[in-house]
PDB file of N, CA and C in Angstrom:
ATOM      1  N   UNK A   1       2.672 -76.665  45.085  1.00  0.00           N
ATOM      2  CA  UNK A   1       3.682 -77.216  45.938  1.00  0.00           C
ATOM      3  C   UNK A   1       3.977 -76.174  47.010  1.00  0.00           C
ATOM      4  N   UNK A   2       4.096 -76.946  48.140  1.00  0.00           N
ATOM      5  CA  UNK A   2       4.201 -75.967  48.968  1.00  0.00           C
ATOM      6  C   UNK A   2       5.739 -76.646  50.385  1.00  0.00           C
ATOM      7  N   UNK A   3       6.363 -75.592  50.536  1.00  0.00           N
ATOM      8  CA  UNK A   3       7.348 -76.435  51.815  1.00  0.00           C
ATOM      9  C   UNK A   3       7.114 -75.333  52.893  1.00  0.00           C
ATOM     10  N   UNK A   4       7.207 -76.015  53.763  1.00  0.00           N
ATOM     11  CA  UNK A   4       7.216 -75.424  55.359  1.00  0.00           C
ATOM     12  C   UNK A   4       7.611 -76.337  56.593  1.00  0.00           C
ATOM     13  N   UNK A   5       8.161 -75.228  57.475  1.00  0.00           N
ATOM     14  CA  UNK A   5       8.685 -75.955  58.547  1.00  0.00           C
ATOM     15  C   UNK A   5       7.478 -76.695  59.797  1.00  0.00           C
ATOM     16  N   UNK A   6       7.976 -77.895  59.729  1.00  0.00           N
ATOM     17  CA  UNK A   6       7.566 -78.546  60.445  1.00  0.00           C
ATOM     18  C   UNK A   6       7.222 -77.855  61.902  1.00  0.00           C
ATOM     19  N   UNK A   7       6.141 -78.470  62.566  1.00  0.00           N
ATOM     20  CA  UNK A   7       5.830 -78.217  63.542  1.00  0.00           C
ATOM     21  C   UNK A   7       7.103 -78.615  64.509  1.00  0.00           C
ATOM     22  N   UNK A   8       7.278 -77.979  65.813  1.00  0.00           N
ATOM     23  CA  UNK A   8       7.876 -78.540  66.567  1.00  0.00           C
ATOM     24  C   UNK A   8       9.264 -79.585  66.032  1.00  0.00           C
ATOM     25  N   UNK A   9       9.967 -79.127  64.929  1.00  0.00           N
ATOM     26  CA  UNK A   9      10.622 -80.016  63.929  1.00  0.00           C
ATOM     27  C   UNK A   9      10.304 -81.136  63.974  1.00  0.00           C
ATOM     28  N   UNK A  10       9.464 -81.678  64.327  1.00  0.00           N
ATOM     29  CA  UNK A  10       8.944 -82.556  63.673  1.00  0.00           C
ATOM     30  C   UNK A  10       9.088 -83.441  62.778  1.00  0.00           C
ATOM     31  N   UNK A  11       8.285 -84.925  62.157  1.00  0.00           N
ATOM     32  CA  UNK A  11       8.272 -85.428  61.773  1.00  0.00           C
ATOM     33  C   UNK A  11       6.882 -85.363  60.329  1.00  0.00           C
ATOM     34  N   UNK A  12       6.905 -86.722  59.475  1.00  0.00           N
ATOM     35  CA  UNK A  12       5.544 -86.824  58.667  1.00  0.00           C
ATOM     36  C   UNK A  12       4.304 -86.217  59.513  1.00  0.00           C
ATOM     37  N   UNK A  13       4.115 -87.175  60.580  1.00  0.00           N
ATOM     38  CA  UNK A  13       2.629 -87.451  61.225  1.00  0.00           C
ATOM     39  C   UNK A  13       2.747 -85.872  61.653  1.00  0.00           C
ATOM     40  N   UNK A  14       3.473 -85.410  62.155  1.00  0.00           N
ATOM     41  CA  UNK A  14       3.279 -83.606  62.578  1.00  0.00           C
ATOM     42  C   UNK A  14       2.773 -83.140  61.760  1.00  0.00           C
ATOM     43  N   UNK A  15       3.724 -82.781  60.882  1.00  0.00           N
ATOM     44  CA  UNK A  15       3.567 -82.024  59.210  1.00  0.00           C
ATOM     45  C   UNK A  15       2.177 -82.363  58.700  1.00  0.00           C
ATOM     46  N   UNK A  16       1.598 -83.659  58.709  1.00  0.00           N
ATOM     47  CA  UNK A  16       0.677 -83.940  58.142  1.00  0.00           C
ATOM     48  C   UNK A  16      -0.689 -83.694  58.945  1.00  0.00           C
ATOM     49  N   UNK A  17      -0.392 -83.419  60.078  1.00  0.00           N
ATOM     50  CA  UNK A  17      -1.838 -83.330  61.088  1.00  0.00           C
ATOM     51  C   UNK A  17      -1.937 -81.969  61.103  1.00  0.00           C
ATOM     52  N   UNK A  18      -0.756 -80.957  61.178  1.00  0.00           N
ATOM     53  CA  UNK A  18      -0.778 -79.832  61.053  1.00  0.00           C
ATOM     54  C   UNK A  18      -2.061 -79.079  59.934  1.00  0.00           C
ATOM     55  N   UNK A  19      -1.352 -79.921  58.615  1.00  0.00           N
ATOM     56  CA  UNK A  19      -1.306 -79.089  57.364  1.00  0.00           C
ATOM     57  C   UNK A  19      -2.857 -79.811  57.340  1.00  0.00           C
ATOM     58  N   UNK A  20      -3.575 -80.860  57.865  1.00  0.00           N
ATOM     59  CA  UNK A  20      -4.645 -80.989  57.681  1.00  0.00           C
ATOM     60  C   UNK A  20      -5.685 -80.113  58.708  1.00  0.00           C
ATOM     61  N   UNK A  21      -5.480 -79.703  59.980  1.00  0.00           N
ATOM     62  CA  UNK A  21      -5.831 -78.653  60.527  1.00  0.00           C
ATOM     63  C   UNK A  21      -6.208 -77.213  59.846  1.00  0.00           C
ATOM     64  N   UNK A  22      -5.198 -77.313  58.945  1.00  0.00           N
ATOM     65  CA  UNK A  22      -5.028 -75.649  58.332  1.00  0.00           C
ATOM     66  C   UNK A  22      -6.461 -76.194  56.635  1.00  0.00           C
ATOM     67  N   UNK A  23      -6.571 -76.884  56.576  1.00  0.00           N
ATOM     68  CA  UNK A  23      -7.202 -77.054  55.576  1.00  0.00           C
ATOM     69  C   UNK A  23      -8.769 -76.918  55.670  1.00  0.00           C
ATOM     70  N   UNK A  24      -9.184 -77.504  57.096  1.00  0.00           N
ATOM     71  CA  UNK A  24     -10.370 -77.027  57.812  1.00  0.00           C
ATOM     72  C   UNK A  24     -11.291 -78.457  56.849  1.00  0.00           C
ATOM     73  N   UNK A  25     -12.748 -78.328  57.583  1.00  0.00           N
ATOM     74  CA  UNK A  25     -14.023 -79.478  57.119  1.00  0.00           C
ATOM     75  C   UNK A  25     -13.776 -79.296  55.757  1.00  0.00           C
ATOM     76  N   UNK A  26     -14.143 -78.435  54.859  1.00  0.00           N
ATOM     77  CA  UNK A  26     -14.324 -78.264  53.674  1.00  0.00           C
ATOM     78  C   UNK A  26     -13.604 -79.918  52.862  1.00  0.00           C
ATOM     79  N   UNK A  27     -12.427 -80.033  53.341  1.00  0.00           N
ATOM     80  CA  UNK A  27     -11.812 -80.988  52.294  1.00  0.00           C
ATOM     81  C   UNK A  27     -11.607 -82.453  52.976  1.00  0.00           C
ATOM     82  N   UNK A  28     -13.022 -82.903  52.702  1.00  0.00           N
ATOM     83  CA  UNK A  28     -13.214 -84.305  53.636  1.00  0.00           C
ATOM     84  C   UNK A  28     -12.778 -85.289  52.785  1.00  0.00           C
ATOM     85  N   UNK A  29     -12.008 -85.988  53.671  1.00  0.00           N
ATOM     86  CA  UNK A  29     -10.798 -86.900  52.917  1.00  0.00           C
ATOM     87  C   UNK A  29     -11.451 -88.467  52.961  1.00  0.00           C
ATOM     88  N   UNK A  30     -11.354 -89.021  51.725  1.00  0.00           N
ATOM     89  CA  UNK A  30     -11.884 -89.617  51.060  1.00  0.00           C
ATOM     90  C   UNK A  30     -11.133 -91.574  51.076  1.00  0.00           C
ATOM     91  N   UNK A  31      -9.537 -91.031  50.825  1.00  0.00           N
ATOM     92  CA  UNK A  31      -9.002 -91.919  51.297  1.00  0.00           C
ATOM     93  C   UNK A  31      -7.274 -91.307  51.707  1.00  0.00           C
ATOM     94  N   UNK A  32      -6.999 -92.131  52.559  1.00  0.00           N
ATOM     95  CA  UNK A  32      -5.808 -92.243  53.049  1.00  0.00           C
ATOM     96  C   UNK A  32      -4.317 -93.210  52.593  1.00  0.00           C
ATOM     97  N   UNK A  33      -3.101 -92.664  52.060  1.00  0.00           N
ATOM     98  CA  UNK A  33      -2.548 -94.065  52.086  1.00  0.00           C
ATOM     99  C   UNK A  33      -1.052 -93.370  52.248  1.00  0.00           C
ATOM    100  N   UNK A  34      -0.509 -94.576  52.543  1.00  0.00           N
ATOM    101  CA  UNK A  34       1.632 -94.331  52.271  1.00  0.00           C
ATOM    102  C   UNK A  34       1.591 -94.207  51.258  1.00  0.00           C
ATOM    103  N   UNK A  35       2.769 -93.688  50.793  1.00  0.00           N
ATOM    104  CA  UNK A  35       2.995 -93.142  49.309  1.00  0.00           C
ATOM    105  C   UNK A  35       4.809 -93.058  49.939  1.00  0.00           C
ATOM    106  N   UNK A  36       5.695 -93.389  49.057  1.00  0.00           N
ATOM    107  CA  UNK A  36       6.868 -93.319  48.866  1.00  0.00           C
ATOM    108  C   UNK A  36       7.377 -92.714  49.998  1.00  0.00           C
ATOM    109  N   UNK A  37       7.626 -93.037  51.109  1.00  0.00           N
ATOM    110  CA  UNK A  37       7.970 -92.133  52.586  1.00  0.00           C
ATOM    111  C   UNK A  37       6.875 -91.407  52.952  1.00  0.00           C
ATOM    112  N   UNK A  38       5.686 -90.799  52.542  1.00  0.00           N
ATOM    113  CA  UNK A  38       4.402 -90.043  52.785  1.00  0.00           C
ATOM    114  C   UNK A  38       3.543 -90.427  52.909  1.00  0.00           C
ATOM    115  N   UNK A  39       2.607 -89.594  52.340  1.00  0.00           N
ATOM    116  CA  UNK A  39       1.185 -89.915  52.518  1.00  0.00           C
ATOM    117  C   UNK A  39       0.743 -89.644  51.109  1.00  0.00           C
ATOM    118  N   UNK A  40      -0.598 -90.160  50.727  1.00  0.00           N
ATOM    119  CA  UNK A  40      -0.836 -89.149  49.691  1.00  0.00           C
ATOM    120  C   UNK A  40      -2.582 -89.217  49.870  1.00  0.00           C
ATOM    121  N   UNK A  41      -3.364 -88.454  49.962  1.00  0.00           N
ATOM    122  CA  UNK A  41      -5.073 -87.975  50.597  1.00  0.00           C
ATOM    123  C   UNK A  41      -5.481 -87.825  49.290  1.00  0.00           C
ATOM    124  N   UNK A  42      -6.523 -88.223  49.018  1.00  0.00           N
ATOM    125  CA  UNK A  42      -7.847 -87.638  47.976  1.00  0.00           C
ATOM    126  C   UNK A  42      -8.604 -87.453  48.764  1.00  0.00           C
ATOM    127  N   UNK A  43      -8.977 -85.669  48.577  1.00  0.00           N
ATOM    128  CA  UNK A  43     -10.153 -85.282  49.535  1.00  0.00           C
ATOM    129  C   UNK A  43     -10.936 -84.673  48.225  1.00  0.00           C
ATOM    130  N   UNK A  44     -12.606 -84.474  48.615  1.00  0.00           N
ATOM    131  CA  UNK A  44     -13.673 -83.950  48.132  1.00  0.00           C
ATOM    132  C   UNK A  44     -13.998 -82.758  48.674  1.00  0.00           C
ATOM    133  N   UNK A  45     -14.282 -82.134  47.928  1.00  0.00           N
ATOM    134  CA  UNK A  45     -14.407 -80.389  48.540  1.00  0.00           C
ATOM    135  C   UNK A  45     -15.408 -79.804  47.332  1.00  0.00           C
ATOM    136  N   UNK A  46     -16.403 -78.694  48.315  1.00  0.00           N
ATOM    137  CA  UNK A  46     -17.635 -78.421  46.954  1.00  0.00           C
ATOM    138  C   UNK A  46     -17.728 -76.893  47.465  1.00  0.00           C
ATOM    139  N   UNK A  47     -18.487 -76.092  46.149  1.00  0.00           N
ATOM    140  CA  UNK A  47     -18.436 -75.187  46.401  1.00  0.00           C
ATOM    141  C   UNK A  47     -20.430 -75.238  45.858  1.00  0.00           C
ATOM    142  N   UNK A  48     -20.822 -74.320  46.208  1.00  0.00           N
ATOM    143  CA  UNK A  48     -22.343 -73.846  45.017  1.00  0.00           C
ATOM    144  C   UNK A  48     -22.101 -74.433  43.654  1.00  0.00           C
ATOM    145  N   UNK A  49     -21.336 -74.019  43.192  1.00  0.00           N
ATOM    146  CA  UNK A  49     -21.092 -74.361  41.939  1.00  0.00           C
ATOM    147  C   UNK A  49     -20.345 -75.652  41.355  1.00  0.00           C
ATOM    148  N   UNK A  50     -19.466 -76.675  41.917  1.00  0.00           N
ATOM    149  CA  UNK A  50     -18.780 -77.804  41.537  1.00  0.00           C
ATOM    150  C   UNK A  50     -17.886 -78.515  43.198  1.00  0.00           C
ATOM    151  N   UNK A  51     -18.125 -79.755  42.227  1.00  0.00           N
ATOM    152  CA  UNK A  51     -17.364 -80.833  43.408  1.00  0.00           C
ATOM    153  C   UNK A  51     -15.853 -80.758  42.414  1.00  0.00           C
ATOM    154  N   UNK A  52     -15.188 -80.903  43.116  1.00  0.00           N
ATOM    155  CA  UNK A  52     -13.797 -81.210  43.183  1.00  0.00           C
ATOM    156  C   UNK A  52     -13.054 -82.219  43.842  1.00  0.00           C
ATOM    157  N   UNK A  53     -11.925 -82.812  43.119  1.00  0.00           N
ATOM    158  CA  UNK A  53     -11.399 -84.075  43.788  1.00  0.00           C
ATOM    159  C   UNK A  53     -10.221 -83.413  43.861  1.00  0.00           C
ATOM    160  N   UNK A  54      -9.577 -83.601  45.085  1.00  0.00           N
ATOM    161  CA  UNK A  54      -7.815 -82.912  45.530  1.00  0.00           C
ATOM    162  C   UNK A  54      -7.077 -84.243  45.859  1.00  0.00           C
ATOM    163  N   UNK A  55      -6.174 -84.279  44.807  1.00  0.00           N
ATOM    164  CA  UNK A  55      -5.004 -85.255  45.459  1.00  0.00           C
ATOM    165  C   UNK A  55      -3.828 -84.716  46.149  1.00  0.00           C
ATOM    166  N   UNK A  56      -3.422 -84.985  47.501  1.00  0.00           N
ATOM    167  CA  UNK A  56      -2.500 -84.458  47.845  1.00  0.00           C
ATOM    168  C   UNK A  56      -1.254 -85.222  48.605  1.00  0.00           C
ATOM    169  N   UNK A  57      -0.159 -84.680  48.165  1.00  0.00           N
ATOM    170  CA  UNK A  57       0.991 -85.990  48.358  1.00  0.00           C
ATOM    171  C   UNK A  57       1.690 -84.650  49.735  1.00  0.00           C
ATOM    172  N   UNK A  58       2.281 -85.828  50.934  1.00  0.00           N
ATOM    173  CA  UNK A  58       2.745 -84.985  52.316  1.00  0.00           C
ATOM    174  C   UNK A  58       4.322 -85.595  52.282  1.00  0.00           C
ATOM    175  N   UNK A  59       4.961 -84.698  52.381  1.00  0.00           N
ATOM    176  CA  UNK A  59       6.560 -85.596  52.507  1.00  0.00           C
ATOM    177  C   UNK A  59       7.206 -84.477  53.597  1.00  0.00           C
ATOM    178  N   UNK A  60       7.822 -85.327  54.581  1.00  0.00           N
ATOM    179  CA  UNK A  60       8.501 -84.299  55.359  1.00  0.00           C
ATOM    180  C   UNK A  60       9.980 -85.244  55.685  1.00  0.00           C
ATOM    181  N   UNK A  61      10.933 -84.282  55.807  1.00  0.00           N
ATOM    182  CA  UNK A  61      12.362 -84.457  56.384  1.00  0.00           C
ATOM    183  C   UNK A  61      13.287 -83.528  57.009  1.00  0.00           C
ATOM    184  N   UNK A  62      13.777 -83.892  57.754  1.00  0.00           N
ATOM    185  CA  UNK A  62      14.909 -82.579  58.517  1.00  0.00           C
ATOM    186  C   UNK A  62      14.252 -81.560  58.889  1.00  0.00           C
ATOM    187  N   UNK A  63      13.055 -81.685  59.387  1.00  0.00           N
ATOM    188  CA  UNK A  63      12.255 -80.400  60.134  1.00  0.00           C
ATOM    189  C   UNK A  63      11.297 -79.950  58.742  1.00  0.00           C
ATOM    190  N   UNK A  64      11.581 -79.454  57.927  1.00  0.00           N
ATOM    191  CA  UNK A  64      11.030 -79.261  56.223  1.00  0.00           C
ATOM    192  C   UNK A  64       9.853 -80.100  55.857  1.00  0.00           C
ATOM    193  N   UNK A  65       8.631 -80.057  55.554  1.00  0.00           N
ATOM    194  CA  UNK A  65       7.563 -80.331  55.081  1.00  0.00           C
ATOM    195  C   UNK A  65       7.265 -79.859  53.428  1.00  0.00           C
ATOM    196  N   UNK A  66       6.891 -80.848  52.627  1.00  0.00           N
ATOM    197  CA  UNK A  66       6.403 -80.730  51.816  1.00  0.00           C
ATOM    198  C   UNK A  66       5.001 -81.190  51.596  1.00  0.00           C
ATOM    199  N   UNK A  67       3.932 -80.638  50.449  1.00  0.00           N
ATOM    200  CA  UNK A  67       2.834 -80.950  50.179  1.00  0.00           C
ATOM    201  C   UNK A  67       2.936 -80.675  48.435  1.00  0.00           C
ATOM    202  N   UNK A  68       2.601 -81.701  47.684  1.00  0.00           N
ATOM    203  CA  UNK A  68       2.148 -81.259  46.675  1.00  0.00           C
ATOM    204  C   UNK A  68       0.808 -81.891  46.248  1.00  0.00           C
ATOM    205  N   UNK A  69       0.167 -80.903  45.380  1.00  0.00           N
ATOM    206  CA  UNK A  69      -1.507 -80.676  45.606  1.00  0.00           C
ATOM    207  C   UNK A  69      -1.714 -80.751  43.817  1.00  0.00           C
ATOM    208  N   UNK A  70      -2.729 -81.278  43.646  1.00  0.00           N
ATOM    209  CA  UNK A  70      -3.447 -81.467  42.532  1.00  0.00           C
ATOM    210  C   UNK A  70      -4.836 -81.473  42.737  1.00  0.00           C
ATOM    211  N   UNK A  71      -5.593 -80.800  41.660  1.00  0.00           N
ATOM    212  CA  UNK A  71      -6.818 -80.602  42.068  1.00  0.00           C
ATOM    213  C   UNK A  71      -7.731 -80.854  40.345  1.00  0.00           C
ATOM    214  N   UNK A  72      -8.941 -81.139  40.208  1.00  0.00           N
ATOM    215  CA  UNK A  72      -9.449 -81.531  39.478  1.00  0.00           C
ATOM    216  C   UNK A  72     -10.756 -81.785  39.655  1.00  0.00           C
ATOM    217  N   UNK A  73     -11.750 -80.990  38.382  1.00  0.00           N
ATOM    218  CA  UNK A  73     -13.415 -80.968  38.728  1.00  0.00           C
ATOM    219  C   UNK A  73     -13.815 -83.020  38.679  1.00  0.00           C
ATOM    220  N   UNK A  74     -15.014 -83.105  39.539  1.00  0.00           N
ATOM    221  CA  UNK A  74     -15.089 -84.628  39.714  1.00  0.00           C
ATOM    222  C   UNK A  74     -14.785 -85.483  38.292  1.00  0.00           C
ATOM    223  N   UNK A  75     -15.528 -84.823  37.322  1.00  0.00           N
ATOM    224  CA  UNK A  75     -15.520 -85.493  35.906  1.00  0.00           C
ATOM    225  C   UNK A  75     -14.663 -85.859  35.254  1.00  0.00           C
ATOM    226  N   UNK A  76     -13.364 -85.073  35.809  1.00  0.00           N
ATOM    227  CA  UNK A  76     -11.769 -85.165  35.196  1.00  0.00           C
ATOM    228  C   UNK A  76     -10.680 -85.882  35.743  1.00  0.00           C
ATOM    229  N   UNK A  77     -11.208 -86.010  37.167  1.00  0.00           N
ATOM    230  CA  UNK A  77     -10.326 -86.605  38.202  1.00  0.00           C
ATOM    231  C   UNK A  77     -10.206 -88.433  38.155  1.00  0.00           C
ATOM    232  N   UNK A  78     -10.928 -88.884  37.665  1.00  0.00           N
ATOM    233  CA  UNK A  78     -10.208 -90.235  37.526  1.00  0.00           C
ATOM    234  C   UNK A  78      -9.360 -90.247  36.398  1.00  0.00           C
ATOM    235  N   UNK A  79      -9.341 -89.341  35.630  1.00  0.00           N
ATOM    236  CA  UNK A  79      -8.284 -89.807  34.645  1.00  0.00           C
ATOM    237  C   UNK A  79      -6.851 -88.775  35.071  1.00  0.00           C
ATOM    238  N   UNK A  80      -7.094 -88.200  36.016  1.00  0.00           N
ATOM    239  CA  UNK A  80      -5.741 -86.990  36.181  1.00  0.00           C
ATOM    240  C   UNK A  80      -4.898 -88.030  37.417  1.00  0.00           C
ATOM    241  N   UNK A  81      -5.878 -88.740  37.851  1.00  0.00           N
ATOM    242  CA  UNK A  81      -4.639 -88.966  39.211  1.00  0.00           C
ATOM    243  C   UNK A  81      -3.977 -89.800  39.152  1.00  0.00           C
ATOM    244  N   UNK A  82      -3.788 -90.519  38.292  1.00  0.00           N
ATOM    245  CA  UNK A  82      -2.797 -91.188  38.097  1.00  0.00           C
ATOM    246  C   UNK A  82      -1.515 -90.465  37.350  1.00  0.00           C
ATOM    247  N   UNK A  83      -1.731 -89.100  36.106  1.00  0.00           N
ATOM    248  CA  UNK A  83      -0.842 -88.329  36.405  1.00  0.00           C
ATOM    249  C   UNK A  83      -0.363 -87.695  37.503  1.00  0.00           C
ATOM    250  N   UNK A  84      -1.015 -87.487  38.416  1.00  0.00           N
ATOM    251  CA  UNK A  84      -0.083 -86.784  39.787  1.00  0.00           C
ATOM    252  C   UNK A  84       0.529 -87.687  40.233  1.00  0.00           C
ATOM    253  N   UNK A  85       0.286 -89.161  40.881  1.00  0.00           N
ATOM    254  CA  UNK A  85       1.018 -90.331  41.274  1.00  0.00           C
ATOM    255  C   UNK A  85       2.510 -89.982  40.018  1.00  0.00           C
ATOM    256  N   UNK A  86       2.475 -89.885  39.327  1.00  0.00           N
ATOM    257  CA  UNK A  86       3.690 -89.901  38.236  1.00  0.00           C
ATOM    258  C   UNK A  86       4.556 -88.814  38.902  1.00  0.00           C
ATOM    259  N   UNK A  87       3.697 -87.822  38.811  1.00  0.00           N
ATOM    260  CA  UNK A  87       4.578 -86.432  38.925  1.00  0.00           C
ATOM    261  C   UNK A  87       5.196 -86.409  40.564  1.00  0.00           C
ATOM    262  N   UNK A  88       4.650 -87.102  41.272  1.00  0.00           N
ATOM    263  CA  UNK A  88       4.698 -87.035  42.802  1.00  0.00           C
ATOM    264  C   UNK A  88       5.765 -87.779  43.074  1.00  0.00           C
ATOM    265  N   UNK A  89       6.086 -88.989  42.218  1.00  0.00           N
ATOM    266  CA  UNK A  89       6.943 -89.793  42.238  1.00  0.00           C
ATOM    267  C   UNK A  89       8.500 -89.151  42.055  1.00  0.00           C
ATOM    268  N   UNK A  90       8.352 -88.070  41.157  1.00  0.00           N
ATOM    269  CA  UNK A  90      10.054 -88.070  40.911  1.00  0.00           C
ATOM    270  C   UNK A  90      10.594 -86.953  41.740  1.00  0.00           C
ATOM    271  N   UNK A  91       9.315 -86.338  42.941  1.00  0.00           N
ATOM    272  CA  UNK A  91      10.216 -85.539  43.898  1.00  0.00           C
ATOM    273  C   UNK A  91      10.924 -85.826  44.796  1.00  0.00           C
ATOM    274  N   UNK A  92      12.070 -85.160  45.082  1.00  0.00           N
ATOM    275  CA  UNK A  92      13.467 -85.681  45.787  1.00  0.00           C
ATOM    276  C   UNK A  92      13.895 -84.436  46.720  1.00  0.00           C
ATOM    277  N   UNK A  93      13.967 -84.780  47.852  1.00  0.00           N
ATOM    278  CA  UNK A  93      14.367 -83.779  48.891  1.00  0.00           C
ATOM    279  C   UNK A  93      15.793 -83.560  48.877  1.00  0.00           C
ATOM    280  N   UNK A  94      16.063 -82.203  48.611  1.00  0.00           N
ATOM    281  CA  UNK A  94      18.150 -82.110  48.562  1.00  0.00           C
ATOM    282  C   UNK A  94      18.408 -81.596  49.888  1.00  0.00           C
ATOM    283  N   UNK A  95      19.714 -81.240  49.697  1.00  0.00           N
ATOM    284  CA  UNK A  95      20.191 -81.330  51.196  1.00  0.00           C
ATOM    285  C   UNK A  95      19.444 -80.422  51.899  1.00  0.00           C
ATOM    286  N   UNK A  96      20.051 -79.905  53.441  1.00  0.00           N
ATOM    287  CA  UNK A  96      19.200 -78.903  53.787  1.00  0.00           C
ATOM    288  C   UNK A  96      19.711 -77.234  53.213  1.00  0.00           C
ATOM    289  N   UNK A  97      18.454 -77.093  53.121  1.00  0.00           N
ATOM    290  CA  UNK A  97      19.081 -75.401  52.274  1.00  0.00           C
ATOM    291  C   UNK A  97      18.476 -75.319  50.670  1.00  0.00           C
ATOM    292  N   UNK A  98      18.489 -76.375  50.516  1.00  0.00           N
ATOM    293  CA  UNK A  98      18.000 -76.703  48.939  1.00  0.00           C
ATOM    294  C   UNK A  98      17.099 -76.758  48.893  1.00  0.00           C
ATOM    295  N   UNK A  99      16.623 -76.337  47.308  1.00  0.00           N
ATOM    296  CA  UNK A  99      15.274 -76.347  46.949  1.00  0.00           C
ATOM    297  C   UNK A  99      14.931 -78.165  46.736  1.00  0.00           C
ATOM    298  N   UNK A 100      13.977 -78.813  46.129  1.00  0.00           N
ATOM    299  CA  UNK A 100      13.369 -79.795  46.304  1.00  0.00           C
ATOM    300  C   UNK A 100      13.696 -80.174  44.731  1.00  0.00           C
ATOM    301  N   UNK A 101      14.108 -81.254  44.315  1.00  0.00           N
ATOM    302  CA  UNK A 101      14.295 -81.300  42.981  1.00  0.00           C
ATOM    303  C   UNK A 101      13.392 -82.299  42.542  1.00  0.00           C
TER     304      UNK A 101
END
């Protein structure tokens, strides 16, 4: 999990074009969708040694960006992402100043 300030305070589509910039080719995204005010990406990313599936959920508000990231070798990943959809679900942005509950 990660929070950071929005580009230009900014909005989602900022936060989210940003933070996909910073991620570079490597993590070619697979599919796209809304997710509870966000986004949430499954990208594919390989190294020499293993493919990997990354689910990643984008939530931004009040200038503040969030990302939370799950990652999983290909073989494991259809059965994990529907735990992250779970876990992704019960995050809640507190006021400003606050941590993310």
């Amino acid at each position: 999990m990660t929070f950071e300030s929005v580009p230009e305070s900014g909005g989602l589509d900022q936060y989210y074009e940003a933070t996909r910039r910073k991620l570079g080719e490597n993590f070619q995204v697979t599919s796209h969708a809304a997710f509870r005010g966000g986004y949430a990406d499954v990208m594919r990313t390989e190294t020499p040694v293993a493919i990997s599936y990354v689910k990643r959920f984008y939530f931004a508000e009040a200038g503040r960006g969030c990302s939370l990231t799950f990652e999983a070798r290909d073989d494991v990943f259809p059965r994990a992402t529907r735990w992250a959809d779970f876990i992704a679900s019960t995050l809640r942005f507190g006021a400003t100043g606050d941590t993310a509950r």
